[in-house]
Protein backbone atom coordinates (compact mmCIF):
# COMPACT_ATOMS: atom_id res chain seq x y z
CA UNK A 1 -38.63 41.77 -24.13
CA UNK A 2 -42.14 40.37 -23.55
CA UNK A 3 -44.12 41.62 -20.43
CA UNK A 4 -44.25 39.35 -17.45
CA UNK A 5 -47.13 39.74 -15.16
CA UNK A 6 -45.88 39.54 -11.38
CA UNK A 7 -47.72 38.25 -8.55
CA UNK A 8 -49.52 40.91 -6.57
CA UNK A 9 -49.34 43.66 -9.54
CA UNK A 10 -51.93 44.51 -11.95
CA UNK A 11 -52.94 47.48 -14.09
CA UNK A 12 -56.02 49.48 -15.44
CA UNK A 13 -57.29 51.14 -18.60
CA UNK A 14 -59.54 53.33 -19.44
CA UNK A 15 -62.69 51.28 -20.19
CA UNK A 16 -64.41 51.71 -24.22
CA UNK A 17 -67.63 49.56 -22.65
CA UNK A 18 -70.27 52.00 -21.21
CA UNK A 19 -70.96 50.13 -18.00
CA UNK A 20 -67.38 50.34 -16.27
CA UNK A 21 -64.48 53.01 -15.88
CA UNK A 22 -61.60 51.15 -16.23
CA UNK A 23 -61.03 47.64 -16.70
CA UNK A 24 -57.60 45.14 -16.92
CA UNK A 25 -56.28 42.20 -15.45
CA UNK A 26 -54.23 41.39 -11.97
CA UNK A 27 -52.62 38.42 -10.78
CA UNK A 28 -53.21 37.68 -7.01
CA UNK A 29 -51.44 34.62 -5.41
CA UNK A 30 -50.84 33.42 -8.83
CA UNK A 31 -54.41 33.64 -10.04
CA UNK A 32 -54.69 35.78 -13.03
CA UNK A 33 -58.19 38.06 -12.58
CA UNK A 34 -60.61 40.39 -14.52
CA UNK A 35 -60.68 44.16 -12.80
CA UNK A 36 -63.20 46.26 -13.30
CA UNK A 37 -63.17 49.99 -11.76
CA UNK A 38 -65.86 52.45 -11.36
CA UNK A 39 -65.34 56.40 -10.41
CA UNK A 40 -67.34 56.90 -7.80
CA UNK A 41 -68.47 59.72 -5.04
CA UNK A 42 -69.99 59.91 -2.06
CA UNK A 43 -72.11 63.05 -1.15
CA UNK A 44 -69.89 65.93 -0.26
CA UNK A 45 -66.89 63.26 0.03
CA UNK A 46 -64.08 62.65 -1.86
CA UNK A 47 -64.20 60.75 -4.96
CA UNK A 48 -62.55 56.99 -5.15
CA UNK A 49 -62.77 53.91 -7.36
CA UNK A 50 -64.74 50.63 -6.73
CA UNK A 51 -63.26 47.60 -7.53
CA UNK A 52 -64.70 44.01 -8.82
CA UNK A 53 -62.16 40.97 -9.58
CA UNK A 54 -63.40 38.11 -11.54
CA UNK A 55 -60.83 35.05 -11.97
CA UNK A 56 -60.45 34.49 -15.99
CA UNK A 57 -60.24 30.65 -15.58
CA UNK A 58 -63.44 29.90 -13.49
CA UNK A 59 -63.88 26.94 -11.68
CA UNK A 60 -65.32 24.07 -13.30
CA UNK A 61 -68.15 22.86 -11.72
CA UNK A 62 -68.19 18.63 -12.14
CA UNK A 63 -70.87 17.16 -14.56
CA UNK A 64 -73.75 15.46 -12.59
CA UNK A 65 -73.01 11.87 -13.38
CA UNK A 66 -76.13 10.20 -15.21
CA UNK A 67 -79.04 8.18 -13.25
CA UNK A 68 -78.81 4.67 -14.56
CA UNK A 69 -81.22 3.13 -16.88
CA UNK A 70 -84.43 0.99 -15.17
CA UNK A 71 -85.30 -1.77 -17.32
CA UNK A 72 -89.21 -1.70 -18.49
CA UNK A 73 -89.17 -5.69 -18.26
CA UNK A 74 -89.62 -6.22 -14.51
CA UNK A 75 -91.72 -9.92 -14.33
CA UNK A 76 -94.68 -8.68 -12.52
């Protein structure tokens, strides 16, 4: 049986890249996102875990349409 990501669920792993703790994926009103988790802990506090979502399919951002062409053969 394959794994089905449900909506409102994700999961973490311990991280093999330096700058993060954990990383893995979520799925948020359908969206499927990046997490990234850092340990962290406040001075004399308890210790807890930031988070960061990125989405995996970014927004497109349009292509500037191109300025038309002048013509160099005005008559003055």
């Amino acid at each position: 049986m394959a794994f089905e990501q449900r909506d409102m669920s994700g999961q973490l792993f311990k991280s093999d890249n330096e700058k993060k703790d954990y990383d893995g994926k979520a799925m948020i009103g359908g969206t499927m996102y990046w997490v990234s988790a850092w340990v962290k802990r406040r001075e004399g506090k308890k210790t807890y875990m930031s988070l960061a979502f990125d989405p995996m399919e970014k927004q497109q951002k349009p292509e500037p349409k191109p300025e038309p062409e002048l013509e160099d053969s005005a008559p003055f």
